[in-house]
C-alpha atoms as a PDB file:
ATOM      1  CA  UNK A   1      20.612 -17.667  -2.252  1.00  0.00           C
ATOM      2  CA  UNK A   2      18.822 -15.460  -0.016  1.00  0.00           C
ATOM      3  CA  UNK A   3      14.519 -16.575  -0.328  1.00  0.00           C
ATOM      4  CA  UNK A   4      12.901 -12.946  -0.662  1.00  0.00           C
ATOM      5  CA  UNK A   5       9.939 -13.824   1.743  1.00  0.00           C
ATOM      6  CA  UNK A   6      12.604 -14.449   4.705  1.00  0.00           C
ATOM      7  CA  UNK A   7      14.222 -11.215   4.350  1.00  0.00           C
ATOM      8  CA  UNK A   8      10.525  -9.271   4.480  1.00  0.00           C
ATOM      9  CA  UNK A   9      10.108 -10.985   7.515  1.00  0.00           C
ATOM     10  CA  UNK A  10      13.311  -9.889   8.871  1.00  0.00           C
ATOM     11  CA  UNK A  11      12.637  -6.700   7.322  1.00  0.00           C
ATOM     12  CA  UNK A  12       9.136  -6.191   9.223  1.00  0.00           C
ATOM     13  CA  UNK A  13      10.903  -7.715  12.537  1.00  0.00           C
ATOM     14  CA  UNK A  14      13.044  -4.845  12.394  1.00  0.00           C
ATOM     15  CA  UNK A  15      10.011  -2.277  11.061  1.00  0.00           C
ATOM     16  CA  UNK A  16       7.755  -3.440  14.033  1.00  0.00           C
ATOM     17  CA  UNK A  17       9.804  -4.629  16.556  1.00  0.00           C
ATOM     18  CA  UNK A  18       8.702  -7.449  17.479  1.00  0.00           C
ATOM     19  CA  UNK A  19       7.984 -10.943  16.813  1.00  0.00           C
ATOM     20  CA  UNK A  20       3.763 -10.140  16.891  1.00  0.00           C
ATOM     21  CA  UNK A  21       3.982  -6.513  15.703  1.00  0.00           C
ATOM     22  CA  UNK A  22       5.935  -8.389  12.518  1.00  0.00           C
ATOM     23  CA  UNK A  23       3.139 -11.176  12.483  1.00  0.00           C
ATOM     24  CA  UNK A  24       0.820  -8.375  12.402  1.00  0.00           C
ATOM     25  CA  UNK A  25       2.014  -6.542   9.618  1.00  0.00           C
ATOM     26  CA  UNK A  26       2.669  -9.803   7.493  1.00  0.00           C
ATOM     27  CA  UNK A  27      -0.907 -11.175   8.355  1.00  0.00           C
ATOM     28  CA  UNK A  28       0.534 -14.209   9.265  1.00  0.00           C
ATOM     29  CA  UNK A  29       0.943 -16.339  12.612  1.00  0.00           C
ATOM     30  CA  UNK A  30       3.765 -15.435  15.400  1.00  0.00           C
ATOM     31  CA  UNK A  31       4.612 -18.945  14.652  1.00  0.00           C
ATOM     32  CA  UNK A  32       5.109 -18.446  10.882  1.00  0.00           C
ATOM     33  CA  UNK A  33       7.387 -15.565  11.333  1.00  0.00           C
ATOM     34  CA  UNK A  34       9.655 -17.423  13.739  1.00  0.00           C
ATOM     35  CA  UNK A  35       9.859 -20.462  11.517  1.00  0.00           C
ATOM     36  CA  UNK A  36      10.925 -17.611   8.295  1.00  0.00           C
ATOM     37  CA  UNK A  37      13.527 -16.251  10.822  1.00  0.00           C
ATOM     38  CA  UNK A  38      14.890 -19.432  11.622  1.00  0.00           C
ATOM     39  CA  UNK A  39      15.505 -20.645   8.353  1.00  0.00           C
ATOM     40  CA  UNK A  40      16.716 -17.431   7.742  1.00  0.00           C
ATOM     41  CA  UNK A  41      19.383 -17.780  10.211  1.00  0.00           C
ATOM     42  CA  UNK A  42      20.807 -21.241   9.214  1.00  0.00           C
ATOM     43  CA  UNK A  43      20.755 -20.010   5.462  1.00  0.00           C
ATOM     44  CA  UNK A  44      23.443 -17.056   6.917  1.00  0.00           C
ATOM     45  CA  UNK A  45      25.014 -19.422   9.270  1.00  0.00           C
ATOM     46  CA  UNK A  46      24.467 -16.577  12.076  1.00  0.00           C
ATOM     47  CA  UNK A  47      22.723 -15.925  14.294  1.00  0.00           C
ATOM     48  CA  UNK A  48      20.255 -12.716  13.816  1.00  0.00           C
ATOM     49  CA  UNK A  49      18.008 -12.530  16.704  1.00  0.00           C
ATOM     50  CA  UNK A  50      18.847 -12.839  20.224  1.00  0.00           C
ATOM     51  CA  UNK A  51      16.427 -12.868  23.931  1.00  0.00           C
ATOM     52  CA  UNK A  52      15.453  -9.183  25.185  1.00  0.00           C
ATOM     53  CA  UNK A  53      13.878 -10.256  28.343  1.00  0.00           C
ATOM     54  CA  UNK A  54      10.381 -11.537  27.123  1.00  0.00           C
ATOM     55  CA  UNK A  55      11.118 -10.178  23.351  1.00  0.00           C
ATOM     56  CA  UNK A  56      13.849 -10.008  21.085  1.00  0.00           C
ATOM     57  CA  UNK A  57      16.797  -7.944  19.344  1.00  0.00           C
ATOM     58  CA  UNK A  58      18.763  -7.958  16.538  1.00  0.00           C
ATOM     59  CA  UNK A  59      21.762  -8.692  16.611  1.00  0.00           C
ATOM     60  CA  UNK A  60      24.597  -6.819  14.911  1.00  0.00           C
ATOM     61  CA  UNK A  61      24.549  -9.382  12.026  1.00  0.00           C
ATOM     62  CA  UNK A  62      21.015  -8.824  12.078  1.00  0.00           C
ATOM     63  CA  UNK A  63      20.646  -5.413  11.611  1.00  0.00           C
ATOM     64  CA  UNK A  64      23.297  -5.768   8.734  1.00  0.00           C
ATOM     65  CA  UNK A  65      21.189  -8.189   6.906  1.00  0.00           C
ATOM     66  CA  UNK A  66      17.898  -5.784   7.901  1.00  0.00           C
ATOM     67  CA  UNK A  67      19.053  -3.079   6.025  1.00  0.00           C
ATOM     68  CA  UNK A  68      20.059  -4.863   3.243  1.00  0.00           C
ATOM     69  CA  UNK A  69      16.639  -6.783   3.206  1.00  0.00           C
ATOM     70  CA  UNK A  70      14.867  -3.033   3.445  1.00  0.00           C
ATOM     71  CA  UNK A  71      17.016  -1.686   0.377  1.00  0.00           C
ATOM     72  CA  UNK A  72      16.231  -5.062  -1.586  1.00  0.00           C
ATOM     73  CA  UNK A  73      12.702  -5.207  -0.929  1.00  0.00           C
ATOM     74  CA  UNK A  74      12.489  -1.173  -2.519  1.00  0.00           C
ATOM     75  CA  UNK A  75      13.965  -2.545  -5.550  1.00  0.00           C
ATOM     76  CA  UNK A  76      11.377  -5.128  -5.615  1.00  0.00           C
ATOM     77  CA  UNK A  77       8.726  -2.368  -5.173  1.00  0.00           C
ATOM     78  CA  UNK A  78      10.929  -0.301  -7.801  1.00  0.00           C
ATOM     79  CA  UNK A  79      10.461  -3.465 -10.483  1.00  0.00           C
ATOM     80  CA  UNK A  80       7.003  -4.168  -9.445  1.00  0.00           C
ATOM     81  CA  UNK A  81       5.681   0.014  -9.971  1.00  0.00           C
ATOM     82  CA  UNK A  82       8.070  -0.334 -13.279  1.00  0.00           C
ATOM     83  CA  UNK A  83       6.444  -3.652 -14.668  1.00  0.00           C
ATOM     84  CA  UNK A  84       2.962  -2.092 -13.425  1.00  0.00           C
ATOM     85  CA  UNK A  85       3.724   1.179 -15.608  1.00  0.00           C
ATOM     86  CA  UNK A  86       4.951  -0.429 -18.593  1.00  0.00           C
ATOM     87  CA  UNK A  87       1.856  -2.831 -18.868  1.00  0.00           C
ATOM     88  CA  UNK A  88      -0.385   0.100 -18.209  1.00  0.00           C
ATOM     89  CA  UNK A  89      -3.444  -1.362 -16.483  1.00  0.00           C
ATOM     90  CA  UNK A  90      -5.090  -0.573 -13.317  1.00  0.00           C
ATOM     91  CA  UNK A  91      -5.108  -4.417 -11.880  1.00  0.00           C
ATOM     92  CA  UNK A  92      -3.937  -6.341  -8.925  1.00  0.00           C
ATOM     93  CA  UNK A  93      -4.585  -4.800  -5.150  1.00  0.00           C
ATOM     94  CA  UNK A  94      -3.976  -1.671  -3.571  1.00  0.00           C
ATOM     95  CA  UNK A  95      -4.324  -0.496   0.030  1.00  0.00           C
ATOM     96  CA  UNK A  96      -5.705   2.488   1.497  1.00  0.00           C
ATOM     97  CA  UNK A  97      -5.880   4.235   4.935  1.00  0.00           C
ATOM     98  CA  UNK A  98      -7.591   7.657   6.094  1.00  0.00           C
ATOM     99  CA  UNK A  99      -7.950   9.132   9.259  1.00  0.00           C
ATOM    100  CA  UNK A 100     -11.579   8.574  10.146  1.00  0.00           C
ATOM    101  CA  UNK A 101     -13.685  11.920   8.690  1.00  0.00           C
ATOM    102  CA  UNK A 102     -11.589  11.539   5.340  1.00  0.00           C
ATOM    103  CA  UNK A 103     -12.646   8.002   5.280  1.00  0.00           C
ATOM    104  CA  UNK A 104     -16.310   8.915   5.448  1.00  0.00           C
ATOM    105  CA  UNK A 105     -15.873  11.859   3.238  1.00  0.00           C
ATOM    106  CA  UNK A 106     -14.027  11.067   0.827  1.00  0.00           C
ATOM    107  CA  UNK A 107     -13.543   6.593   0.424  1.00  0.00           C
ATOM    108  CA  UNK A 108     -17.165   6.030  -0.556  1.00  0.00           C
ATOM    109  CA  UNK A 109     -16.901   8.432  -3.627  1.00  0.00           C
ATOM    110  CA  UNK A 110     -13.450   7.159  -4.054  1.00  0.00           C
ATOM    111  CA  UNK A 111     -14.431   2.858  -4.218  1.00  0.00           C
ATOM    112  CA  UNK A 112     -16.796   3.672  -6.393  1.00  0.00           C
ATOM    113  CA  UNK A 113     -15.397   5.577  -9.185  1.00  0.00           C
ATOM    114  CA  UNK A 114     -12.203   2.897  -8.749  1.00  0.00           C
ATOM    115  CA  UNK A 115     -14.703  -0.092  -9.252  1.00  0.00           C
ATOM    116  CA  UNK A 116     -16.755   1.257 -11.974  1.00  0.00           C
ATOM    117  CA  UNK A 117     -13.324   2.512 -13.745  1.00  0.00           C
ATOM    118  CA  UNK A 118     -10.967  -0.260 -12.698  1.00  0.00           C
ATOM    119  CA  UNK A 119     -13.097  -3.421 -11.860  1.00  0.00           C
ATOM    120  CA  UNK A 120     -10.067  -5.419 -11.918  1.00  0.00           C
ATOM    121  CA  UNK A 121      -8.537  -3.526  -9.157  1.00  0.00           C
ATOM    122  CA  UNK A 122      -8.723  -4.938  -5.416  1.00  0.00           C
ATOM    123  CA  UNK A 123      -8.812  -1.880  -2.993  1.00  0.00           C
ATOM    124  CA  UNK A 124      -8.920  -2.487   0.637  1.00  0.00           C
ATOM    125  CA  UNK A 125      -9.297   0.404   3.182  1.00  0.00           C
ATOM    126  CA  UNK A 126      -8.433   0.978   6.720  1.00  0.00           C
ATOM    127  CA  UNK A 127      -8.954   3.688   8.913  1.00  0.00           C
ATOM    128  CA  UNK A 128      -5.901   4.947  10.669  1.00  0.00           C
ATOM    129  CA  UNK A 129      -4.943   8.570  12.323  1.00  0.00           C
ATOM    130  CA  UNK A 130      -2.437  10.855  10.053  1.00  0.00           C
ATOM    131  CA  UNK A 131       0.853  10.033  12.209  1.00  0.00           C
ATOM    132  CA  UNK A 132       0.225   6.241  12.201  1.00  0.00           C
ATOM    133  CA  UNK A 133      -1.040   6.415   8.674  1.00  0.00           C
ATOM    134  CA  UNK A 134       2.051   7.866   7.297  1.00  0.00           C
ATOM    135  CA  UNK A 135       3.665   4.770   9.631  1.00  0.00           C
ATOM    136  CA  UNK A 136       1.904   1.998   7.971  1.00  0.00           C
ATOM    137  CA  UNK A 137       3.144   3.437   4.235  1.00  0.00           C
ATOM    138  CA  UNK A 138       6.732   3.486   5.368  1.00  0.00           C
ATOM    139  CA  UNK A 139       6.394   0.279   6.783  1.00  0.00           C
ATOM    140  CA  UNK A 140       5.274  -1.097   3.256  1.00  0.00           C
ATOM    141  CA  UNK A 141       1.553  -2.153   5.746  1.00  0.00           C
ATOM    142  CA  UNK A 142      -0.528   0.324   3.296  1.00  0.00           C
ATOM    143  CA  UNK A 143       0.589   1.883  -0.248  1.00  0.00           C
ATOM    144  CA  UNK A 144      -1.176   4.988   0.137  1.00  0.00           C
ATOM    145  CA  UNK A 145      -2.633   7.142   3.351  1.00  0.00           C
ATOM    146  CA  UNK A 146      -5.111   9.850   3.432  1.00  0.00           C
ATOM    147  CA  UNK A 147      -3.532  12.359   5.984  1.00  0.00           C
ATOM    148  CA  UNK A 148      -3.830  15.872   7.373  1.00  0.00           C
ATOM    149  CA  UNK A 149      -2.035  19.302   9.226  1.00  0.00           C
ATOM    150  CA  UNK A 150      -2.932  22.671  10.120  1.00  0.00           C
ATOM    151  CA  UNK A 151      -2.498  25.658   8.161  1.00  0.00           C
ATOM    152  CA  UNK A 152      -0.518  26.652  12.004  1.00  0.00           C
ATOM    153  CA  UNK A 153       0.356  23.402  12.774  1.00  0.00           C
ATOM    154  CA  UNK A 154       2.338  20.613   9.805  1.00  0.00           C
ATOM    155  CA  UNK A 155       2.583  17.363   9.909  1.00  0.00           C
ATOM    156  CA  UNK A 156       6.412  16.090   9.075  1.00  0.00           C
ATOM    157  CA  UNK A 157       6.444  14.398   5.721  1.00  0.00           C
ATOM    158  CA  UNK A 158       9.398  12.119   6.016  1.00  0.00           C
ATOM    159  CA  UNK A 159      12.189  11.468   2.842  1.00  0.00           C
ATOM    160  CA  UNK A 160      10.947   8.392   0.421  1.00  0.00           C
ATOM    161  CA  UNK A 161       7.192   9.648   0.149  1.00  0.00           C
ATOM    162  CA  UNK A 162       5.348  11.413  -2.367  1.00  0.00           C
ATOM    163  CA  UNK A 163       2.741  13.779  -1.313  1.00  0.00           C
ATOM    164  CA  UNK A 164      -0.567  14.910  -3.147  1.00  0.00           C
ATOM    165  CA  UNK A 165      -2.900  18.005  -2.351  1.00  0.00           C
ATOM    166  CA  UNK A 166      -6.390  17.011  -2.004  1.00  0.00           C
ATOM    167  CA  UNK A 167      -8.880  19.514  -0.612  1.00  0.00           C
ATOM    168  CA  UNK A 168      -8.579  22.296   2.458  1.00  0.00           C
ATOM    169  CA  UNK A 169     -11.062  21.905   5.016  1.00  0.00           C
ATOM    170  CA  UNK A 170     -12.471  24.945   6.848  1.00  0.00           C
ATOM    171  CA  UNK A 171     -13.825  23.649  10.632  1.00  0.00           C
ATOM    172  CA  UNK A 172     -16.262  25.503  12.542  1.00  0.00           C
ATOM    173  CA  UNK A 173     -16.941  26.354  16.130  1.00  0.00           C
ATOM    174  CA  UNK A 174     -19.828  23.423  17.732  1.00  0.00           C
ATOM    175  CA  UNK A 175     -21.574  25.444  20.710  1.00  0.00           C
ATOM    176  CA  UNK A 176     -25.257  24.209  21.749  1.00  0.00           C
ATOM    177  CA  UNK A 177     -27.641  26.147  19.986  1.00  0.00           C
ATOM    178  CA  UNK A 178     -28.353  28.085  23.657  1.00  0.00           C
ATOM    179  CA  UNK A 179     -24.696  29.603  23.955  1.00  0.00           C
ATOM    180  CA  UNK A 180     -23.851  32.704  24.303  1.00  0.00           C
ATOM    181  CA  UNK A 181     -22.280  33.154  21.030  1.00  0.00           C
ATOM    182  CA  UNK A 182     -24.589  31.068  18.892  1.00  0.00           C
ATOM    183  CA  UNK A 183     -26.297  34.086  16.909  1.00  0.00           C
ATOM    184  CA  UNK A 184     -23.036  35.081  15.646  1.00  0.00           C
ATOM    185  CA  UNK A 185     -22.023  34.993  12.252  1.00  0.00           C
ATOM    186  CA  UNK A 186     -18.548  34.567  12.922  1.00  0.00           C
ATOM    187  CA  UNK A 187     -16.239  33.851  16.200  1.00  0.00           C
ATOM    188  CA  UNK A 188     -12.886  34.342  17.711  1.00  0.00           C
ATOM    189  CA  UNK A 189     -10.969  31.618  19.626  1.00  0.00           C
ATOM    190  CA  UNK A 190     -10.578  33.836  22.290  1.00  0.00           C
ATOM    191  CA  UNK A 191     -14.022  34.414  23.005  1.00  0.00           C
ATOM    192  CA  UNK A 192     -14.037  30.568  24.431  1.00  0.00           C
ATOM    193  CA  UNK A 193     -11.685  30.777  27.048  1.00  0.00           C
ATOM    194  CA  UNK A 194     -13.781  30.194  29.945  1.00  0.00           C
ATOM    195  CA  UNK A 195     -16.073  27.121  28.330  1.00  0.00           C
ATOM    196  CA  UNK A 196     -15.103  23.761  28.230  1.00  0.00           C
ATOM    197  CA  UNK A 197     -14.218  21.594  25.135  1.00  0.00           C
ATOM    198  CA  UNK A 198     -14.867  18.729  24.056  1.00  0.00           C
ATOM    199  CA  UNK A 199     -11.426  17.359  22.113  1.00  0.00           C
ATOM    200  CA  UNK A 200      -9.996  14.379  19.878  1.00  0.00           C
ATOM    201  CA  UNK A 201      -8.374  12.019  22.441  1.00  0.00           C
ATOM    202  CA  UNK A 202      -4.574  12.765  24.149  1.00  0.00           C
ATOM    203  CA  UNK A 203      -1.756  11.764  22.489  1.00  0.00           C
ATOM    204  CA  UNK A 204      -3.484  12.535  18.661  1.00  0.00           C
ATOM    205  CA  UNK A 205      -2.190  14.667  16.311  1.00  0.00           C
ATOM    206  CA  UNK A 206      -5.497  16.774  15.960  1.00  0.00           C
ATOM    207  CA  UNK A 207      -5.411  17.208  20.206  1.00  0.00           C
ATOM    208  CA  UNK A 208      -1.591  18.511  20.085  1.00  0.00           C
ATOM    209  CA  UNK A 209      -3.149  21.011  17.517  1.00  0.00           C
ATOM    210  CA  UNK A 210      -5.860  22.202  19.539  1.00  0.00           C
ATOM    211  CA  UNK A 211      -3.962  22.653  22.813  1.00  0.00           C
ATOM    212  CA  UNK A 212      -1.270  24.448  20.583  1.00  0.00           C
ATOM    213  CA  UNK A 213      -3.879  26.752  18.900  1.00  0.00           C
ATOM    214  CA  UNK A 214      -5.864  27.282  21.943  1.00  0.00           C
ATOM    215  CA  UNK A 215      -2.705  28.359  24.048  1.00  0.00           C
ATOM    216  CA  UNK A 216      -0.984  30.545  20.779  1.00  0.00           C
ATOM    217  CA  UNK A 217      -4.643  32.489  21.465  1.00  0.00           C
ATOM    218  CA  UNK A 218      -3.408  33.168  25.072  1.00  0.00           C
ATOM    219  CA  UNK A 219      -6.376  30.243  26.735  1.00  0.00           C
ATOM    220  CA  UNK A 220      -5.035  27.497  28.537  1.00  0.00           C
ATOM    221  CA  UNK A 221      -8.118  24.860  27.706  1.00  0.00           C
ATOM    222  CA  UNK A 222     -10.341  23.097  30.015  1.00  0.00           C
ATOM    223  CA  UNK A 223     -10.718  19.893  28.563  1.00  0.00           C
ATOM    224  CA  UNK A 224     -13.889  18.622  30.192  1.00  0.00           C
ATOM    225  CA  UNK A 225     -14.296  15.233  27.430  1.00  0.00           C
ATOM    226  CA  UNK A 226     -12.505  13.065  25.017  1.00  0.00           C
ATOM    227  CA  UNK A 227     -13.840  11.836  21.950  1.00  0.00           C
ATOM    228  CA  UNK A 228     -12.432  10.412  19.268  1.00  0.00           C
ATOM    229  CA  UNK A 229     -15.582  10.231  17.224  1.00  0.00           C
ATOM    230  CA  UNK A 230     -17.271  13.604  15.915  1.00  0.00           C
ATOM    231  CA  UNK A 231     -20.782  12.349  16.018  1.00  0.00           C
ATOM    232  CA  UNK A 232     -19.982  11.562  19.948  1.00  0.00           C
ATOM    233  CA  UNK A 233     -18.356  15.169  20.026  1.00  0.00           C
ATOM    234  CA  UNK A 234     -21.233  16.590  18.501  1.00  0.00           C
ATOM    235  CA  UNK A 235     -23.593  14.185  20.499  1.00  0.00           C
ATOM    236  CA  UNK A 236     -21.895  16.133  23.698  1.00  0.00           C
ATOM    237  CA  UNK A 237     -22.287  19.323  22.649  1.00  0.00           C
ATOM    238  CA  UNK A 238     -25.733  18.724  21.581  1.00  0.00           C
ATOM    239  CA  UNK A 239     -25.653  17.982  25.394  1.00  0.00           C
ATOM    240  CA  UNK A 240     -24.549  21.059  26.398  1.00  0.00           C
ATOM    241  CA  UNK A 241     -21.184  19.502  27.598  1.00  0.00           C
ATOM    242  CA  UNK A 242     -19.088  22.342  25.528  1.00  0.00           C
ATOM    243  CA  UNK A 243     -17.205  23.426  22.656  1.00  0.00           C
ATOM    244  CA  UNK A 244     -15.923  22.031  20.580  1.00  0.00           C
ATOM    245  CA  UNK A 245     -13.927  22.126  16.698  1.00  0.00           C
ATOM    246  CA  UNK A 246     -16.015  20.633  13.979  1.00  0.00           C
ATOM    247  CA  UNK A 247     -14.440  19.692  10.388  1.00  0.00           C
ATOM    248  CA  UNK A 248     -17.270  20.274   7.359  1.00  0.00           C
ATOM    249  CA  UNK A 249     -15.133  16.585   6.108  1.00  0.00           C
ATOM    250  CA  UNK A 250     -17.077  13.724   6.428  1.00  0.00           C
ATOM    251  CA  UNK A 251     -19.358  15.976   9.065  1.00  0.00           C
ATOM    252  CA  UNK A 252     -22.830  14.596   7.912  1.00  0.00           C
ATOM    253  CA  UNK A 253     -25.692  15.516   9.785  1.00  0.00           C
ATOM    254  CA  UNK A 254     -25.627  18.003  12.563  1.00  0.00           C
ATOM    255  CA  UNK A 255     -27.982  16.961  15.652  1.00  0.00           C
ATOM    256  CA  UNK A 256     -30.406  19.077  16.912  1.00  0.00           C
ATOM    257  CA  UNK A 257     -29.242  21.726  19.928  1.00  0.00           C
ATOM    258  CA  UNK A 258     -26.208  22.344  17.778  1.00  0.00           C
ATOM    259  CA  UNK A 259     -25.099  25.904  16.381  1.00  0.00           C
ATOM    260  CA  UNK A 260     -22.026  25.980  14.112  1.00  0.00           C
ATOM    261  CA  UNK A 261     -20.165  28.995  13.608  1.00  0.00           C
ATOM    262  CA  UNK A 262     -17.235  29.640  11.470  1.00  0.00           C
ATOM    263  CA  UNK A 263     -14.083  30.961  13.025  1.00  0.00           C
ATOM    264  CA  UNK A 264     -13.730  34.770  11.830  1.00  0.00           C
ATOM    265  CA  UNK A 265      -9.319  34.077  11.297  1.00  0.00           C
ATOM    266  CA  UNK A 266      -9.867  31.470   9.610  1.00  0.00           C
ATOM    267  CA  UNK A 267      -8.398  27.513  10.143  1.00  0.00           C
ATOM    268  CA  UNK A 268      -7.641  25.122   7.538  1.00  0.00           C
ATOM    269  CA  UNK A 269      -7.314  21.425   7.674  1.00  0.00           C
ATOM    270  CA  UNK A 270      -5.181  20.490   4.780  1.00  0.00           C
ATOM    271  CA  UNK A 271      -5.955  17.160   3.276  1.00  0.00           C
ATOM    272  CA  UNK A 272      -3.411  15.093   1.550  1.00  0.00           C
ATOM    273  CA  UNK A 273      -2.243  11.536   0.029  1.00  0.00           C
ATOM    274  CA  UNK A 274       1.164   9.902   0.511  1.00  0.00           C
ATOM    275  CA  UNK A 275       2.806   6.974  -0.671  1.00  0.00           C
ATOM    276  CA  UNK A 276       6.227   5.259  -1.284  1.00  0.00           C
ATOM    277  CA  UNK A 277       7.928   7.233  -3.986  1.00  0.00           C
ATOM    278  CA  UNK A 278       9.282   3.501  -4.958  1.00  0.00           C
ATOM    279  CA  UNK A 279       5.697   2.742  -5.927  1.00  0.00           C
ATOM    280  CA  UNK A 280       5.068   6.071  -7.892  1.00  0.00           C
ATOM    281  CA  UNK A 281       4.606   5.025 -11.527  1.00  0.00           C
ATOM    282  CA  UNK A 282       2.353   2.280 -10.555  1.00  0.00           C
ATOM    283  CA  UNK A 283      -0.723   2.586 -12.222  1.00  0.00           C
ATOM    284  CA  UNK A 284      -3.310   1.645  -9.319  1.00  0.00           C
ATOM    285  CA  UNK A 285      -1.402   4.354  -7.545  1.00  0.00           C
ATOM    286  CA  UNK A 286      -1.901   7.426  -9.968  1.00  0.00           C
ATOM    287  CA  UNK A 287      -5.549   5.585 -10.490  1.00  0.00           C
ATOM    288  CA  UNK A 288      -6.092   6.003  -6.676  1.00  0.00           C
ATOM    289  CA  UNK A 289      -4.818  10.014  -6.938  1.00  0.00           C
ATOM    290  CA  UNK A 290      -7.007  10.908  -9.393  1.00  0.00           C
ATOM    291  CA  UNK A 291      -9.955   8.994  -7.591  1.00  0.00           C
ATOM    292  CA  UNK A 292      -9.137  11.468  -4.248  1.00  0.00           C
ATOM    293  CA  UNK A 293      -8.325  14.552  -6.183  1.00  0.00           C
ATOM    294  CA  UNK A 294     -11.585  14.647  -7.778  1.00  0.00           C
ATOM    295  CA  UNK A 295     -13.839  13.368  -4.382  1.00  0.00           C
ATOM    296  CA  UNK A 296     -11.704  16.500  -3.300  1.00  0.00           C
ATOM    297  CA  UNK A 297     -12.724  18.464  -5.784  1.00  0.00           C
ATOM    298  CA  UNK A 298     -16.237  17.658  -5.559  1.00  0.00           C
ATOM    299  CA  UNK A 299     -15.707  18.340  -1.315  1.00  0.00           C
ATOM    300  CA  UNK A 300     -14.705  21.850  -2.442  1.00  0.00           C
ATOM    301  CA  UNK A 301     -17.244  22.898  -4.659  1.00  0.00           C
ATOM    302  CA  UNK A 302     -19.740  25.573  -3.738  1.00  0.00           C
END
C-alpha cells in the first residue's frame, strides 16, 4: 500500500520543483525528502525521479503517480474539513498569510479575537505578497491568504479556491508637505507626470499596477526609488525624494513633511481571503473569515 506521507512528498516535489523547494514546503531536511522519495520508488518498483543537470525531473511514471498523489491528498483535505465540520469545534492549527499592510492592519485584530474565541486553535501567520500568497494556498504551504487587486487592475483567482470580500481600501497621493499640490483637497494622476515616484519593488503585483495606471493616464513614470516597505516609502517622501501611492491599510503614522491627498477618480484596493475550496467547511476556516470580515469591517467604519 501506498504510505500517505511519501506521496505528499512526491506531491510537493512536483508543487515546488525541487528537491529543497519540497524540503521547504514540508519543513523538513533535503535529506528527509530524498529518503521519502526513495522508499517511494522501491514501493512502485520504478523509478520516479531522474538527474536534470544539478536537479531533478520526474519521470513519466512520476508525474503519473504525482497527480494521483495531488488528487489523493484533496480527498484527505476533503475528509479532514468533513470530520472538522461534523465535530464542530474551532481546534487544531491553521495558517495564515497577508501581504505586508494587511498583515499590520488587519492580523493583530484578527489573533486576538481567534484566541480569546477559539483558545484551542493554533494560528500561525506569514507575510507573503498577493501572487505568491495565492501560491502557497494552492500548494497546500498556507490554508488561507489575505490578498489584493485594483478596482482597474484584478488579480486572477485560479479554479479550486474560495474567495471572501473583506474591506476596499481607498490610497492617497504621498507628496512632501512643500509640493506643489499639497494644499489641494483632491488630485489627478495626471497632474504628477513630471515628479518622480517612489514605487513597491519590480516584478510585484502592486508595481505592474502602478506602471499600468500611470501609463492608462497618458505618463510614462520616472521611477526614481524602490521600496517595498511603506514606512521607507513614506520615510522618502518625507525626504522630498517624490511621490508616491499610500494605502490608509495598515498605514499607521504619517511622518512629519508628509501631505496626503486623496485621488479626485477615485482608486480602490480590494481586499480579500482565499483558500482551498477542499478545506471549506472546516471550522477554523469559517472561524478565520469571520475574524477578517469583521477587522474589515471595523477598517471601514467612519
Amino acid at each position: 500500500m501506498l504510505n500517505l506521507e511519501r506521496l505528499r512528498t512526491l506531491d510537493a516535489l512536483a508543487r515546488h520543483g525541487s528537491v529543497s523547494g519540497a524540503a521547504e514546503g514540508l519543513h523538513v531536511t533535503t535529506s528527509a525528502v530524498s529518503q521519502q522519495l526513495a522508499k517511494l520508488e522501491r514501493e512502485v518498483g520504478q523509478q520516479l525521479l531522474a538527474k536534470n543537470g544539478r536537479g531533478v525531473r520526474l519521470t513519466d511514471a512520476g508525474r503519473l503517480l504525482a497527480d494521483h498523489a495531488a488528487r489523493i491528498l484533496s480527498q484527505v483535505e476533503l475528509a479532514q474539513s468533513d470530520i472538522e465540520a461534523q465535530r464542530g469545534e474551532v481546534v487544531g492549527e491553521i495558517r495564515l498569510s497577508a501581504f505586508p499592510t494587511a498583515a499590520r492592519g488587519l492580523f493583530p485584530a484578527v489573533l486576538r479575537a481567534l484566541r480569546s474565541d477559539h483558545p484551542e486553535l493554533r494560528v500561525h501567520t506569514r507575510e507573503l505578497e498577493p501572487e505568491d500568497g495565492i501560491r502557497a494556498v494552492l500548494r497546500g504551504d498556507t490554508d488561507l491568504a489575505v490578498v489584493l487587486d485594483w478596482s482597474n487592475k484584478r488579480l486572477p483567482v485560479p479554479g479550486g479556491l474560495a474567495k471572501a470580500e473583506l474591506l476596499d481600501d481607498a490610497p492617497d497621493i504621498a507628496m512632501p508637505a512643500g509640493h506643489r499640490l499639497a494644499v489641494r483637497a483632491e488630485v489627478d494622476l495626471e497632474e504628477f507626470a513630471d515628479d518622480d515616484w517612489v514605487s513597491w519593488p519590480e516584478g510585484e503585483f502592486c508595481y505592474d499596477w502602478l506602471m499600468f495606471t500611470l501609463r492608462s493616464k497618458g505618463i510614462e513614470p520616472r521611477i526614481a526609488h524602490l521600496a517595498g516597505e511603506h514606512h521607507t516609502q513614506l520615510a522618502l517622501i518625507a525626504a522630498g525624494m517624490g511621490v508616491c501611492v499610500a494605502p490608509r491599510l495598515g498605514r499607521g503614522p504619517v511622518p512629519d513633511g508628509v501631505r496626503l491627498v486623496p485621488v479626485r477618480q477615485r482608486m480602490r484596493r480590494h481586499v480579500h481571503a482565499v483558500w482551498r475550496t477542499d478545506a471549506d467547511r472546516r471550522p477554523s476556516i469559517r472561524a478565520a473569515v469571520r475574524a477578517l470580515r469583521a477587522a474589515g469591517r471595523e477598517m471601514d467604519a467612519p
